[in-house]
Every structure is written in C-alpha cells, then in structure tokens.
C-alpha atoms as a PDB file:
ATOM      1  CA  UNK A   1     148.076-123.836  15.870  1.00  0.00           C
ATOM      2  CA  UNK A   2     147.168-126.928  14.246  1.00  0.00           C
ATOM      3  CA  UNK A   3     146.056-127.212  10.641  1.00  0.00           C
ATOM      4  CA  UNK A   4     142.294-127.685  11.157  1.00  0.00           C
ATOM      5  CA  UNK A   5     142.050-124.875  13.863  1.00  0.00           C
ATOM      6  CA  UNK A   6     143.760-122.963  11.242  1.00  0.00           C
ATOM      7  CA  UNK A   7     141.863-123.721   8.472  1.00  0.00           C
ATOM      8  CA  UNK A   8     138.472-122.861  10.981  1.00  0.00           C
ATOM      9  CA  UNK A   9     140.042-119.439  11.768  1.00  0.00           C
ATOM     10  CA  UNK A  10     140.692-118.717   8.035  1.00  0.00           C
ATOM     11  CA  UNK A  11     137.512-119.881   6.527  1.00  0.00           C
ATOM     12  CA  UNK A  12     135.476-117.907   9.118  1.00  0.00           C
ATOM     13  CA  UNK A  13     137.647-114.384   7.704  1.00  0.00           C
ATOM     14  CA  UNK A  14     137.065-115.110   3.765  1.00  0.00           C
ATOM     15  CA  UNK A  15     134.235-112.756   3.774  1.00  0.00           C
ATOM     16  CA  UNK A  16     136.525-109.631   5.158  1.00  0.00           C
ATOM     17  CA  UNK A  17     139.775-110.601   3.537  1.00  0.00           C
ATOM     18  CA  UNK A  18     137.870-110.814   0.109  1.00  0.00           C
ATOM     19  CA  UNK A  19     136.662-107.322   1.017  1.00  0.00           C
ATOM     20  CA  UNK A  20     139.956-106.196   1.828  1.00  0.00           C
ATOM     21  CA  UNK A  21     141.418-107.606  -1.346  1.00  0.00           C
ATOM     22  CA  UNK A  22     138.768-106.277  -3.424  1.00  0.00           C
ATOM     23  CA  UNK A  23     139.301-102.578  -1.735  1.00  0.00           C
ATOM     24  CA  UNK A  24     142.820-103.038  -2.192  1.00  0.00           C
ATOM     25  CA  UNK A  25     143.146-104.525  -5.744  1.00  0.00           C
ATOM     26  CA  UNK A  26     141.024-101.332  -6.158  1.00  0.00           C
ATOM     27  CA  UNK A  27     144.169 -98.835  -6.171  1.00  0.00           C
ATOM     28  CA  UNK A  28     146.237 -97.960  -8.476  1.00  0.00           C
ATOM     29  CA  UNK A  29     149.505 -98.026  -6.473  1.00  0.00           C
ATOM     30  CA  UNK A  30     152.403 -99.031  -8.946  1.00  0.00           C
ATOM     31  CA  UNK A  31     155.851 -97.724  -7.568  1.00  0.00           C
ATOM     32  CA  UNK A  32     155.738 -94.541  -9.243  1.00  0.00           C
ATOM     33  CA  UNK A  33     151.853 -93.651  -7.773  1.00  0.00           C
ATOM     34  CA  UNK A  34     152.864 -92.180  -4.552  1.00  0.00           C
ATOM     35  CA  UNK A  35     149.573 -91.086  -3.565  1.00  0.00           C
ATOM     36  CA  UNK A  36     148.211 -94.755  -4.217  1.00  0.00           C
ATOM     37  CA  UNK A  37     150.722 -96.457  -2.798  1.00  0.00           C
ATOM     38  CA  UNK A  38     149.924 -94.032   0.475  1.00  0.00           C
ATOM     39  CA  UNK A  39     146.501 -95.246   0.363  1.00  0.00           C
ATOM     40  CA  UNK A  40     147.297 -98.460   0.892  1.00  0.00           C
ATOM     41  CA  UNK A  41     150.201 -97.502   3.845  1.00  0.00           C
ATOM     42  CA  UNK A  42     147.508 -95.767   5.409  1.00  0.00           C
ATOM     43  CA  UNK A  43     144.674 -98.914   5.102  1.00  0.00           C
ATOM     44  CA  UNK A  44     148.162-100.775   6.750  1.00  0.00           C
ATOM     45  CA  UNK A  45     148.427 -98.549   9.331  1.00  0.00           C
ATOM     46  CA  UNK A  46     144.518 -98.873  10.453  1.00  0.00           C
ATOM     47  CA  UNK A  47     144.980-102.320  10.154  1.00  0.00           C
ATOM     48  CA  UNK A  48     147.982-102.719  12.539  1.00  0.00           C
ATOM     49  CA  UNK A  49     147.063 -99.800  14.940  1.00  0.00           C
ATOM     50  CA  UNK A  50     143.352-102.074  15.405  1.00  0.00           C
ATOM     51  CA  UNK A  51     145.119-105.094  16.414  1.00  0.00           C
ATOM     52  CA  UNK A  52     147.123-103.396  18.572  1.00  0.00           C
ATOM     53  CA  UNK A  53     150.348-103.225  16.772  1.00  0.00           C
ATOM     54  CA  UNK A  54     152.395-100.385  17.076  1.00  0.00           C
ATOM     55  CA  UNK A  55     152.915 -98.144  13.711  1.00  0.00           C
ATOM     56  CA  UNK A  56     155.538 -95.368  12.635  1.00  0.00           C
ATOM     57  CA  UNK A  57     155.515 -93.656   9.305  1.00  0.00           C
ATOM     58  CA  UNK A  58     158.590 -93.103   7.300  1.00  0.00           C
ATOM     59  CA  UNK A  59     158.173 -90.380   4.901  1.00  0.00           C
ATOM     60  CA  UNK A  60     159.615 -90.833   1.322  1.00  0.00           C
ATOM     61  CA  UNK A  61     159.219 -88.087  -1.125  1.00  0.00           C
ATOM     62  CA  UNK A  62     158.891 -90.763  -4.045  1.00  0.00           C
ATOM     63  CA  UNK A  63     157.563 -94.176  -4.252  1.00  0.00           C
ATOM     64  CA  UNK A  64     155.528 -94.106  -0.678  1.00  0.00           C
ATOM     65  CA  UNK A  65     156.270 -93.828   2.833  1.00  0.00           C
ATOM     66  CA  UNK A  66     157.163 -96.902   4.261  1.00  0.00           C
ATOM     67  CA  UNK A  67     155.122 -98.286   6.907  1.00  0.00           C
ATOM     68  CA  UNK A  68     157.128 -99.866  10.373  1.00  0.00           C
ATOM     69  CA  UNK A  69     154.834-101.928  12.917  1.00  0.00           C
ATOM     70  CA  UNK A  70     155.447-103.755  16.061  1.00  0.00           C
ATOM     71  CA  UNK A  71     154.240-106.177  17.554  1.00  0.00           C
ATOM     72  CA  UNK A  72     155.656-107.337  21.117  1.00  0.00           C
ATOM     73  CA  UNK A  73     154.933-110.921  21.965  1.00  0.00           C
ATOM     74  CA  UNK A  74     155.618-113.338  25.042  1.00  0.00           C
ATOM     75  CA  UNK A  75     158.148-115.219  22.613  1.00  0.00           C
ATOM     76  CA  UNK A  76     161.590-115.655  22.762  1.00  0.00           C
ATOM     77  CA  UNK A  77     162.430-114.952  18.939  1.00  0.00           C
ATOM     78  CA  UNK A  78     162.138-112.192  16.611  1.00  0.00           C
ATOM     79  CA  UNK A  79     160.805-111.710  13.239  1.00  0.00           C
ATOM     80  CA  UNK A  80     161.238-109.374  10.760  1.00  0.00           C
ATOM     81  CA  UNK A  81     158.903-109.278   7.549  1.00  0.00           C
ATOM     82  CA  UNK A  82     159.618-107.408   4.659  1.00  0.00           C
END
C-alpha cells in the first residue's frame, strides 16, 4: 500500500481507534489483574472474530489467558506477532 493511501485509510479510523484507546487505557490490566487483563483478551477477541480472524483462548490461571488469532491470507509468507 503506498504511503498516501495509507495515511487516507488511517486518518479516516482516528475517530474509532481514539475510542478504542480511550476504552482500553480505561482498564486496569497490570500483569497481576487477571480479570482486567481478560477484559481486554476478550475486546481482542471481538475485534479479531469481526474481521474475520480466527480466535482460540488459552486459559491461564494467573496473569490472563492468552489470546491466539489467525488470519489465512493469499500470501506466500508467514507472520507471527507477539
């Protein structure tokens, strides 16, 4: 994507990602909250499940469950973000 299409895309989402930042900045979720950090794995999972992605839960009894999406592409090359 070039820079300007990208910088189109972006600008027309500042509205929603403030929102979501706001919402998010919102929770106290410090490694030793479970319950908050939950919160937000949960807002993650309705995030990636509404674009489509692919989610599983893994279930931690301390620090929050850690969130796994996928996403399956037309590309050649895989990604992993952490």
């Amino acid at each position: 994507m070039p820079i300007g299409d990208l910088s189109t895309y972006l600008t027309g989402r500042q509205v929603d990602y403030l929102g979501d930042l706001r919402l998010l900045s919102g929770i106290d979720c410090g490694t030793h909250n479970k319950e908050g950090v939950d919160r937000v794995g949960a807002w993650v999972v309705a995030r990636c499940r509404a674009n489509g992605w692919a989610t599983r839960l893994h279930p931690r009894p301390k620090g929050g469950d850690i969130v796994e999406a996928t996403v399956h592409g037309a590309g050649a090359r895989r990604l992993l973000l952490l």
